[in-house]
N, C-alpha and C. Protein backbone atom coordinates (compact mmCIF):
# COMPACT_ATOMS: atom_id res chain seq x y z
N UNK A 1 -18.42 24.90 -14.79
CA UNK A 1 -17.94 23.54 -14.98
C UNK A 1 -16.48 23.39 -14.59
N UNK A 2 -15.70 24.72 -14.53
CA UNK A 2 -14.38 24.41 -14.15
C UNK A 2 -14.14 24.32 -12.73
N UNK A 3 -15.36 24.34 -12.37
CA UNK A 3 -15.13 24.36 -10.74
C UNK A 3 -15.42 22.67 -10.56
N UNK A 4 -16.43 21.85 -10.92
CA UNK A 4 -16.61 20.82 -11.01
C UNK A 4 -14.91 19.73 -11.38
N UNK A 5 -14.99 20.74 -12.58
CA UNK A 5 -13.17 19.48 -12.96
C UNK A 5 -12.23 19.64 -11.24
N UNK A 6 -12.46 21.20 -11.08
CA UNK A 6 -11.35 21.38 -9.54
C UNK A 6 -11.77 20.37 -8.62
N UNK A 7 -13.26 20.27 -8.44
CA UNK A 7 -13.16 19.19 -7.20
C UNK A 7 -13.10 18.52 -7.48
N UNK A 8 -13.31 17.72 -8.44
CA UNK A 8 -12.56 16.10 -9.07
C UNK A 8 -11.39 16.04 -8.88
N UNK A 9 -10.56 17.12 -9.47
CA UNK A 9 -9.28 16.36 -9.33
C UNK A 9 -8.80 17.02 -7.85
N UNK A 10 -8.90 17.75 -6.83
CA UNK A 10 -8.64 17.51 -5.48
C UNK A 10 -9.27 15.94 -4.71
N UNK A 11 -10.61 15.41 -5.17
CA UNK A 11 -10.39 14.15 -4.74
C UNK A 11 -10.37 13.32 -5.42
N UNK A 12 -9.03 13.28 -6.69
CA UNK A 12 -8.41 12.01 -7.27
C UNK A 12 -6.71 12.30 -5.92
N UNK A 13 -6.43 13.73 -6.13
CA UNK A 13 -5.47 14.17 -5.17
C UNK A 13 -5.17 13.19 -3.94
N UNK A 14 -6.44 13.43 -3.16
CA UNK A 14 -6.86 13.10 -1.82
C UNK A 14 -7.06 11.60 -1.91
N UNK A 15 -7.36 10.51 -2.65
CA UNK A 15 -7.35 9.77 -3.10
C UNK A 15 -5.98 8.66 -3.41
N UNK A 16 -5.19 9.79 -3.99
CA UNK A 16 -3.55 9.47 -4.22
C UNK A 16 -2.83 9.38 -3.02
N UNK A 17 -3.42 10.47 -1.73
CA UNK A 17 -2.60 10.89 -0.27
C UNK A 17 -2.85 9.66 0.52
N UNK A 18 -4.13 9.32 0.14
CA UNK A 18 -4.46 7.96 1.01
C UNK A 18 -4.17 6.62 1.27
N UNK A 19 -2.83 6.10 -0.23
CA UNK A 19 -2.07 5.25 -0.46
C UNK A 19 -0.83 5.39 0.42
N UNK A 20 0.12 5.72 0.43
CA UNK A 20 0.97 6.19 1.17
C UNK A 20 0.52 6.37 3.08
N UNK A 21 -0.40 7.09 2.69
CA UNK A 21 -0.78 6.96 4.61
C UNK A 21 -1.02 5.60 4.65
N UNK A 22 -1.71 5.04 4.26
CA UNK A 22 -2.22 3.99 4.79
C UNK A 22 -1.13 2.91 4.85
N UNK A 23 0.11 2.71 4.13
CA UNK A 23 0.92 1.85 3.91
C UNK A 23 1.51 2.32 4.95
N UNK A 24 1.97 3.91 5.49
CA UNK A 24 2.63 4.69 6.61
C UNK A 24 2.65 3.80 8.39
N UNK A 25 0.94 3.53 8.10
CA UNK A 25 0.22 3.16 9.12
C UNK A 25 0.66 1.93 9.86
N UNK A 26 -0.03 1.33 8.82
CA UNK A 26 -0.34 -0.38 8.79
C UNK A 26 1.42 -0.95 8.33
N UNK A 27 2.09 -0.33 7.57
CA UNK A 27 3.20 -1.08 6.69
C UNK A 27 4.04 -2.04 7.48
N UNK A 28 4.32 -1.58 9.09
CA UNK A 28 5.21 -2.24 9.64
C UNK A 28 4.02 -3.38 10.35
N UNK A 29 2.85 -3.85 10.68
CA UNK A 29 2.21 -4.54 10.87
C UNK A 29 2.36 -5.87 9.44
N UNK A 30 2.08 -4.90 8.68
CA UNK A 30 2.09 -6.36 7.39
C UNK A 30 4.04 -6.47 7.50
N UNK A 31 4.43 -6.03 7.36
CA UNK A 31 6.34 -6.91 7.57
C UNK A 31 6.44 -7.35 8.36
N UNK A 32 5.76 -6.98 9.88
CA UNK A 32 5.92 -7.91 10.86
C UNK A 32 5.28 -9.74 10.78
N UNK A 33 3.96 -9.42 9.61
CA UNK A 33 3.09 -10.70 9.51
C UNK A 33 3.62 -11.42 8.22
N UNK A 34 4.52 -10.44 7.27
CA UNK A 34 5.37 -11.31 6.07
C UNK A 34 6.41 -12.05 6.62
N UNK A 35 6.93 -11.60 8.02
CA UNK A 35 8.00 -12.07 8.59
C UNK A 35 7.65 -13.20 9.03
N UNK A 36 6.43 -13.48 9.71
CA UNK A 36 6.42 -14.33 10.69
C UNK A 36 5.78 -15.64 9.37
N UNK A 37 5.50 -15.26 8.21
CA UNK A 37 5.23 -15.99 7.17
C UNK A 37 6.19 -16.77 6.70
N UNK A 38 7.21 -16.02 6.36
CA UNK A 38 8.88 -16.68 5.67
C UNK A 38 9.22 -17.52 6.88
N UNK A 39 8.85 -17.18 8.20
CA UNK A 39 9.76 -17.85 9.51
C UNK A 39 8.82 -19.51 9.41
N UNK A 40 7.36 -19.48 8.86
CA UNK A 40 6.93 -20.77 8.82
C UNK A 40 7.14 -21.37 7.52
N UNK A 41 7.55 -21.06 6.86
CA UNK A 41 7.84 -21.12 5.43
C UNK A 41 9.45 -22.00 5.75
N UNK A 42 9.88 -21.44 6.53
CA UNK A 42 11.84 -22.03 6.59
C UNK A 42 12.53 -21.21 5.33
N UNK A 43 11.83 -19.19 5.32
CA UNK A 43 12.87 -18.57 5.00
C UNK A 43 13.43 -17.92 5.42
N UNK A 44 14.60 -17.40 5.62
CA UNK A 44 15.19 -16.19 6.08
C UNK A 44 14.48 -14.82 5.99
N UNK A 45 14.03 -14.81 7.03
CA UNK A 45 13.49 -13.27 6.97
C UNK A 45 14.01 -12.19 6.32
N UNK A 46 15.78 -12.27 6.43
CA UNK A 46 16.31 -10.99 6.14
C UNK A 46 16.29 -11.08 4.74
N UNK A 47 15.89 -11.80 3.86
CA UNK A 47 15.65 -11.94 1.95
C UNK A 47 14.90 -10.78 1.76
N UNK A 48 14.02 -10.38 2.94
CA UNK A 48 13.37 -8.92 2.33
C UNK A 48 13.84 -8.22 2.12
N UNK A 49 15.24 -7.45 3.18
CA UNK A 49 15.80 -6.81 3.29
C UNK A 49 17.19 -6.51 1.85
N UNK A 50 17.42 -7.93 2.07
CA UNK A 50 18.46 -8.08 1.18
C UNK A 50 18.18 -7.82 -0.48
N UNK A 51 16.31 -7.71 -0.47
CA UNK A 51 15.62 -7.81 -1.93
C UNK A 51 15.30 -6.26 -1.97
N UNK A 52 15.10 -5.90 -0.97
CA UNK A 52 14.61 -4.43 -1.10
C UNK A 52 13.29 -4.54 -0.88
N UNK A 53 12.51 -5.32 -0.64
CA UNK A 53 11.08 -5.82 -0.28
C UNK A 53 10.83 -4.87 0.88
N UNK A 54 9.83 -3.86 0.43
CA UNK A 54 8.97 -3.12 1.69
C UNK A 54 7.43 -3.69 1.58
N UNK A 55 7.07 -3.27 2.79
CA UNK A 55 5.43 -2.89 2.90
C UNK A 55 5.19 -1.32 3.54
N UNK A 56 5.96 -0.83 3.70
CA UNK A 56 5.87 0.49 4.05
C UNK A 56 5.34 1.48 3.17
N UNK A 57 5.73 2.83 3.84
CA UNK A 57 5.46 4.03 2.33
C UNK A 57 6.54 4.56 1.90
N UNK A 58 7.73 3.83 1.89
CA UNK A 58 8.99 4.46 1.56
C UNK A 58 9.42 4.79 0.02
N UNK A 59 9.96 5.01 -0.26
CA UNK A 59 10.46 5.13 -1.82
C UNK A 59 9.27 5.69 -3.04
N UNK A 60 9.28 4.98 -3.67
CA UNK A 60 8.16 4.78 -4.64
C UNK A 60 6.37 4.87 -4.31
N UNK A 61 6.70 4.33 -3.28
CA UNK A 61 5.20 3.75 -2.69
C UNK A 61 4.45 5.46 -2.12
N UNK A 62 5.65 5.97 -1.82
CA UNK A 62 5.45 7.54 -1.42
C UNK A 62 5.56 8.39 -2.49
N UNK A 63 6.29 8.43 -3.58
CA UNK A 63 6.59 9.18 -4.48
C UNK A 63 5.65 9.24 -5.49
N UNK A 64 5.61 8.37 -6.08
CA UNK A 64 4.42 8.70 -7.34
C UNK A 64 3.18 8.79 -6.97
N UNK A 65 2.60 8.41 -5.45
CA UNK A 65 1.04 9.27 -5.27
C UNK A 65 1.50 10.29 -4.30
N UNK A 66 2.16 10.79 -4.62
CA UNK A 66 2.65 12.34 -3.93
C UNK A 66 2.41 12.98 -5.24
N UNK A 67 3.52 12.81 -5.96
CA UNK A 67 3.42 13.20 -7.45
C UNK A 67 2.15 13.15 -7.85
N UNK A 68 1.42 12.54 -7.98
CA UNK A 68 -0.05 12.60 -9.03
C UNK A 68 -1.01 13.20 -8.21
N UNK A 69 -0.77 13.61 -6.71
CA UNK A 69 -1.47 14.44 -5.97
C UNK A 69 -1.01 15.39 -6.10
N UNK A 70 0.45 16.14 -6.21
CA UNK A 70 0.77 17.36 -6.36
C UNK A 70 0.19 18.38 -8.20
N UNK A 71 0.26 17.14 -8.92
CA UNK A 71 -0.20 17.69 -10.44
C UNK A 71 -1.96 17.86 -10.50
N UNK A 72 -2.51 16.74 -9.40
CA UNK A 72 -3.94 17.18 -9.37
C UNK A 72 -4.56 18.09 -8.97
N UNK A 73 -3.14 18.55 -7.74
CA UNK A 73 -3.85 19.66 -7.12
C UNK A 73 -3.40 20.97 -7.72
N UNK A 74 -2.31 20.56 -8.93
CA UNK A 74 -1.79 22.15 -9.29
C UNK A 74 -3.01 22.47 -10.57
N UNK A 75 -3.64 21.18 -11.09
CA UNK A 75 -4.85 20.98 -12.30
C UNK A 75 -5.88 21.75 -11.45
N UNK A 76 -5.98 21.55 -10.02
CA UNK A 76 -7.48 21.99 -9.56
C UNK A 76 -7.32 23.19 -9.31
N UNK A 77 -6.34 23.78 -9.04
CA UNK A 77 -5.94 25.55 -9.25
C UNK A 77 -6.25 25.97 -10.51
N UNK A 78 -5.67 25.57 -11.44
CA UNK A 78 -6.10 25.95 -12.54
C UNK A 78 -7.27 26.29 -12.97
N UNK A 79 -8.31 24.96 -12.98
CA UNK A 79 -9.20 24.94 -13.29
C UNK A 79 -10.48 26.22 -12.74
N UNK A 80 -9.64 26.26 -11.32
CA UNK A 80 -10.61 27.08 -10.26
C UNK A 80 -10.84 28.42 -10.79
N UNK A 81 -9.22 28.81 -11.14
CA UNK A 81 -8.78 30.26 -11.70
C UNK A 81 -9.53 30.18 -12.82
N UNK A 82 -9.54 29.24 -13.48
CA UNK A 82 -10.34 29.58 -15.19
C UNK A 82 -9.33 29.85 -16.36
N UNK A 83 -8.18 28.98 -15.86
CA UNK A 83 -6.65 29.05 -16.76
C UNK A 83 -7.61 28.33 -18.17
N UNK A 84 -7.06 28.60 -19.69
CA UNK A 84 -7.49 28.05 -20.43
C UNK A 84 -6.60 26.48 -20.81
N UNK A 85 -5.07 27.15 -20.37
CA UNK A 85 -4.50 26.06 -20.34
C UNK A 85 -4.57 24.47 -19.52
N UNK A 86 -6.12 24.99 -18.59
CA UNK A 86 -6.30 23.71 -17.85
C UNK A 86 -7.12 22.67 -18.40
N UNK A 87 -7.98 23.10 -19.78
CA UNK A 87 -8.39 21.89 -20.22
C UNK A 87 -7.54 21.24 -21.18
N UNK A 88 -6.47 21.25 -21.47
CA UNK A 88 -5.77 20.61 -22.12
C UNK A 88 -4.83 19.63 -21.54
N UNK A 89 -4.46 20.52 -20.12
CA UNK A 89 -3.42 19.60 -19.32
C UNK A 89 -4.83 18.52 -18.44
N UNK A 90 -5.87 19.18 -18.20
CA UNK A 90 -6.68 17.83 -17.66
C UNK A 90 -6.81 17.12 -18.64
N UNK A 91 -7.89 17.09 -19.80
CA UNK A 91 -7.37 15.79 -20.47
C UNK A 91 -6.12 14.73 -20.72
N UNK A 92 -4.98 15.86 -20.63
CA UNK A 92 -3.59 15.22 -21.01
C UNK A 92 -3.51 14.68 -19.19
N UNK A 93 -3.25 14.92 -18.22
CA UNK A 93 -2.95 14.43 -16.58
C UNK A 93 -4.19 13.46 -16.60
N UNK A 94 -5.29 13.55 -16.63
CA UNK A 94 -6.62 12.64 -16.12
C UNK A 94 -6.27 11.43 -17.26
N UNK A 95 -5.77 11.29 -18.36
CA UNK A 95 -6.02 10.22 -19.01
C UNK A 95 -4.54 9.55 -18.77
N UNK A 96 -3.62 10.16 -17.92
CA UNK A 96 -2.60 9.25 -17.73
C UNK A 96 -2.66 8.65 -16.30
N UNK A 97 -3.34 9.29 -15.66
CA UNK A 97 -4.23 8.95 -14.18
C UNK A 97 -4.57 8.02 -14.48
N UNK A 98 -5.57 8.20 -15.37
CA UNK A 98 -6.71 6.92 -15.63
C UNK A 98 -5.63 5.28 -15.89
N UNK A 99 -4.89 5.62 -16.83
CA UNK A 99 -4.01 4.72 -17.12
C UNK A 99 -2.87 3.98 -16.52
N UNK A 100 -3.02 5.13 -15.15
CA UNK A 100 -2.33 4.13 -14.30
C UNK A 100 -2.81 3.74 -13.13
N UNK A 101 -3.90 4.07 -12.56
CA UNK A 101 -4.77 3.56 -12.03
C UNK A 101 -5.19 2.14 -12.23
N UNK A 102 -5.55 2.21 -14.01
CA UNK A 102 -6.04 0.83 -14.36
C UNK A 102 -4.44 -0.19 -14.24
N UNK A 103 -3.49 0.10 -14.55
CA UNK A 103 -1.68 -0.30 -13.55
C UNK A 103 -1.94 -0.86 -12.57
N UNK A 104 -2.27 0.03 -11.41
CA UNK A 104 -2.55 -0.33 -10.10
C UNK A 104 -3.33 -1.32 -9.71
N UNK A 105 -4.79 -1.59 -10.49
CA UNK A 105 -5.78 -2.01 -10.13
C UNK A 105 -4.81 -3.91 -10.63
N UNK A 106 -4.75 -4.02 -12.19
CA UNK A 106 -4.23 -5.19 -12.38
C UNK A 106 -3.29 -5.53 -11.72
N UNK A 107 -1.72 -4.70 -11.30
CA UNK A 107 -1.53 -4.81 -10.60
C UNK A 107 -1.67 -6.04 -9.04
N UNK A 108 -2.87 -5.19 -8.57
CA UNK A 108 -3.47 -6.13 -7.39
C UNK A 108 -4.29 -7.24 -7.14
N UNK A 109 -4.81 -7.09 -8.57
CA UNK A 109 -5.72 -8.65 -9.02
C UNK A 109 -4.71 -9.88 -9.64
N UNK A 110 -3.41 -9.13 -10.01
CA UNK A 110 -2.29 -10.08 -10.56
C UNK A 110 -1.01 -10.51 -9.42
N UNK A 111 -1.41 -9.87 -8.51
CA UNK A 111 -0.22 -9.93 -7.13
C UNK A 111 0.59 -11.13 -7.40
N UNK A 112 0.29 -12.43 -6.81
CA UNK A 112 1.01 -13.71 -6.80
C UNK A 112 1.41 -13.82 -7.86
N UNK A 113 1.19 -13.67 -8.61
CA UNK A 113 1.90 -14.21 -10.37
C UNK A 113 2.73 -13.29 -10.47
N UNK A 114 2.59 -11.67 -10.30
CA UNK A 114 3.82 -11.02 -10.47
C UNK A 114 4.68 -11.08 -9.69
N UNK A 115 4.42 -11.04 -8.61
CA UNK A 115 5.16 -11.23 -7.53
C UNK A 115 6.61 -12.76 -7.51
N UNK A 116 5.68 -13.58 -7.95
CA UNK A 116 6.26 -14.80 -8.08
C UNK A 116 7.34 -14.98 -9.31
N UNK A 117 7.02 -14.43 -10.45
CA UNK A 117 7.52 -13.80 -11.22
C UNK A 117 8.89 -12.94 -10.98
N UNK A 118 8.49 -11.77 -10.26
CA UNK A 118 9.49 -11.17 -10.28
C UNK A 118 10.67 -11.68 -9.45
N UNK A 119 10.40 -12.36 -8.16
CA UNK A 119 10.82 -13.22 -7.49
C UNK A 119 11.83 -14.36 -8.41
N UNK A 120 11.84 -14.70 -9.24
CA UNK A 120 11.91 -15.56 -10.02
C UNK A 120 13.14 -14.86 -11.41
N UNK A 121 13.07 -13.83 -11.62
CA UNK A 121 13.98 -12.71 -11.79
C UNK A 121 15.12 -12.42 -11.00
N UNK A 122 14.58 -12.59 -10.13
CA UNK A 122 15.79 -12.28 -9.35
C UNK A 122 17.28 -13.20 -8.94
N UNK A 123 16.65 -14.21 -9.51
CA UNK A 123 17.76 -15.12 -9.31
C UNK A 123 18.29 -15.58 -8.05
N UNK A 124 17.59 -15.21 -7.20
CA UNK A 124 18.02 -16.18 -5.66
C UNK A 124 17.11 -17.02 -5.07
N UNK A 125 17.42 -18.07 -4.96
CA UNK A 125 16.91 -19.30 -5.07
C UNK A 125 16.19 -19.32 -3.79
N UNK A 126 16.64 -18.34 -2.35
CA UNK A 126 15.79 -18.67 -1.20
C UNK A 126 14.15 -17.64 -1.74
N UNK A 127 14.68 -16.29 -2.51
CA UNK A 127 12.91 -15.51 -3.15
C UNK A 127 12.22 -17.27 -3.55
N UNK A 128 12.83 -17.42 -4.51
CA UNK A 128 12.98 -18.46 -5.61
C UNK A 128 11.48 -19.51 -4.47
N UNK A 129 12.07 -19.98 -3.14
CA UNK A 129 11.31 -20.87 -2.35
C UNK A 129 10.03 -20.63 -1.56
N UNK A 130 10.03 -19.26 -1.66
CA UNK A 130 8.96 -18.73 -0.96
C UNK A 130 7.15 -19.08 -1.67
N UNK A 131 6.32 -19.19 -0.53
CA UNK A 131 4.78 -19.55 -1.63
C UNK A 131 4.57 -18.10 -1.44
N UNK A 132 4.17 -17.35 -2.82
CA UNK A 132 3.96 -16.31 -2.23
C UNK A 132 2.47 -15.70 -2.24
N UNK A 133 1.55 -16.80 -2.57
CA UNK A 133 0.03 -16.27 -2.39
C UNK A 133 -0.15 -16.16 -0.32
N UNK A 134 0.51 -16.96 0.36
CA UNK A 134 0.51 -16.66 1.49
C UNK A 134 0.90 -16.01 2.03
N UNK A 135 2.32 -15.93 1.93
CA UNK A 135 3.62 -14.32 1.99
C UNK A 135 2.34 -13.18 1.87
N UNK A 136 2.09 -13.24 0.72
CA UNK A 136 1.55 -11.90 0.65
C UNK A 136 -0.17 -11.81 1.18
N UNK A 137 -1.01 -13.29 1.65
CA UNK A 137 -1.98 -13.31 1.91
C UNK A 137 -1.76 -12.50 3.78
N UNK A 138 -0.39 -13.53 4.23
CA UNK A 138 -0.34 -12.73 5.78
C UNK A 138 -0.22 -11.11 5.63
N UNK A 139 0.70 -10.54 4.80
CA UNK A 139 0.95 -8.83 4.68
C UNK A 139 -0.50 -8.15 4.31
N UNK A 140 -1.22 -9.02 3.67
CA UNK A 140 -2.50 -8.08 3.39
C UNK A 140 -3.77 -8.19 4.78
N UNK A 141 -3.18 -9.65 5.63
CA UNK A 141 -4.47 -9.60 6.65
C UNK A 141 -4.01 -9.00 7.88
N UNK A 142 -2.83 -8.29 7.97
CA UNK A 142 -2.22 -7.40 8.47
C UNK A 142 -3.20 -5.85 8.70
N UNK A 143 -3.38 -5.17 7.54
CA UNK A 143 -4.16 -4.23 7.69
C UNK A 143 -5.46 -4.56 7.87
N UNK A 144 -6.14 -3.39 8.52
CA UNK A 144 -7.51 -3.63 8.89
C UNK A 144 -8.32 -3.73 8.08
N UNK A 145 -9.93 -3.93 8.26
CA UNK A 145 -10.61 -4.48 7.26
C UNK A 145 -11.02 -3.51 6.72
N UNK A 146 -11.12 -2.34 7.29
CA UNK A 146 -11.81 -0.97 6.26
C UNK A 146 -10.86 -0.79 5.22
N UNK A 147 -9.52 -1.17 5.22
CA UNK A 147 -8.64 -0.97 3.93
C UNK A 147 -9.09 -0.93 2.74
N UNK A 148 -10.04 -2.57 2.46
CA UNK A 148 -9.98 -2.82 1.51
C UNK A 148 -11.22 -2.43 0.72
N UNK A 149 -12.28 -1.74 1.60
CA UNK A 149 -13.57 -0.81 1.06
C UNK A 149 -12.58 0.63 0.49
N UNK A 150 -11.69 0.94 1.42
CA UNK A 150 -10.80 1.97 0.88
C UNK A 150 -10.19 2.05 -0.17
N UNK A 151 -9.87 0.76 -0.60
CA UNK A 151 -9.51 0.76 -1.74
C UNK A 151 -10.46 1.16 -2.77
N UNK A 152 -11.83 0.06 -2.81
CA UNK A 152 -12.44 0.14 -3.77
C UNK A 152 -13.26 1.55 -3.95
N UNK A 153 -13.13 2.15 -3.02
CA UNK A 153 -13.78 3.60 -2.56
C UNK A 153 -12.82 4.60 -3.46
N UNK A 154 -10.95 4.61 -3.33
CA UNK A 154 -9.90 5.42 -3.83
C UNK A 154 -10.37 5.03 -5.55
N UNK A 155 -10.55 3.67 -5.54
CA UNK A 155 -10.46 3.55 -7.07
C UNK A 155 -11.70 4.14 -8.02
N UNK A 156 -12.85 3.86 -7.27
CA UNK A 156 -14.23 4.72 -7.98
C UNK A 156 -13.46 6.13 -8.15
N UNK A 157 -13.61 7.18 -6.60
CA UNK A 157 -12.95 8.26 -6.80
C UNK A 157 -11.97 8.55 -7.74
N UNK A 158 -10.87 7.43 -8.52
CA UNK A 158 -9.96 8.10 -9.53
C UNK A 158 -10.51 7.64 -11.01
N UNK A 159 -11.45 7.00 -11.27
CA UNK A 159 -11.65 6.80 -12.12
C UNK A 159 -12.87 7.58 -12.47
N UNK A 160 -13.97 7.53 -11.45
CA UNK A 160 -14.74 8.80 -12.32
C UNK A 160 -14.62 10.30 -12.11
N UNK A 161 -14.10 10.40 -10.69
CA UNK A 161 -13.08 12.30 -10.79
C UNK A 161 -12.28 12.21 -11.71
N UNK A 162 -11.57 11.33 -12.22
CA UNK A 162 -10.64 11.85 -14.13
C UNK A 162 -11.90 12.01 -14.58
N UNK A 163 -12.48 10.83 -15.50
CA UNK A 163 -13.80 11.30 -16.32
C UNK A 163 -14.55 12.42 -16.11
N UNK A 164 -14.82 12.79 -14.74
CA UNK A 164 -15.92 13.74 -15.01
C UNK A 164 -15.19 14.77 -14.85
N UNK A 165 -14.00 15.00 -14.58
CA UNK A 165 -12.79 16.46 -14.71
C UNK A 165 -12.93 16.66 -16.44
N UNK A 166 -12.37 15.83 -16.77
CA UNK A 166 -12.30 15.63 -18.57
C UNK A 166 -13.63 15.94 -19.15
N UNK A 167 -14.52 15.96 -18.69
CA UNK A 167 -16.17 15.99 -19.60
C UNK A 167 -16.28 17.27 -18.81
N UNK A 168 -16.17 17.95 -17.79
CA UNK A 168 -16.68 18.94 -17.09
C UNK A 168 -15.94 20.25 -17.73
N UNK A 169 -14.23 20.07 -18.47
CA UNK A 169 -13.60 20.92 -19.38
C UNK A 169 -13.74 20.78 -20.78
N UNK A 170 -14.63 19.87 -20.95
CA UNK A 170 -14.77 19.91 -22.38
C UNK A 170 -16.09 20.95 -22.76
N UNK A 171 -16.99 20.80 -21.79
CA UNK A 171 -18.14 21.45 -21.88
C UNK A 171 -18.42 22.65 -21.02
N UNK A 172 -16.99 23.29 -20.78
CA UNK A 172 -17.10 24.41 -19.56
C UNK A 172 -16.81 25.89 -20.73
């Protein structure tokens, strides 16, 4: 069974790698189509810049599914070896996975409102003018259409590779 938790969490891993590439890819396609959004809008393009607004895989967008791929894959060593200490850290890593996954997911079903929101935080009145269910409708029709099966494909993969990592060390 500890071999079962290992390949779960190599493809929650693989799963995590696929965020970042794909933003790698596509990212400067969707800024090119947020751009040309603000330009019909009558905003200054450079507000992205000036906001820190990416679509890329830079910063963050690279870092924490690097990170939760590097701990999945140091969990799936473990598990492989038959460390005892790996069913404790999988329950403890898979249920904070899980928890931010379900982050991610609201997240993307809440886009415009947070977005608009945070926008709205910020205190500059040209964010402030932007519509941003379109802003962000052009950046998303930017990437191709298999993206968004990819998505829902990454998200099965992290939600039941945690679960069945977690049930596969409980009963191993």
């Amino acid at each position: 069974m500890n071999s079962l938790a290992a390949v779960m969490q190599l493809l929650v891993a693989a799963a995590f790698v696929s965020i970042p590439l794909v933003r790698h890819r596509y990212g400067p396609a969707a800024k090119a189509a947020a751009v040309a959004e603000l330009r019909r809008q009558g905003v200054r393009p450079e507000v992205l810049e000036e906001n820190k607004l990416r679509f890329d895989a830079g910063g963050h967008e690279t870092a924490a599914p690097a990170t939760v791929a590097m701990v999945m894959t140091a969990l799936a060593v473990m598990n492989g070896a038959g460390m005892e200490s790996a069913r404790l850290l999988t329950w403890i890593f898979c249920s904070l996975v899980l928890l931010m996954n379900v982050g991610i997911v609201y997240s993307n079903l809440t886009a415009v409102k947070s977005v608009e929101a945070a926008f709205g935080r910020k205190g500059d009145p040209e964010l402030a003018r932007i519509e941003v269910g379109p802003f962000l409708k052009a950046a998303e029709d930017a990437f191709p259409d298999w993206v968004r099966a990819q998505t829902y494909v990454r998200n099965t993969i992290v939600f039941a590779g945690s679960v069945l990592a977690m049930v596969a060390v409980t009963f191993a």
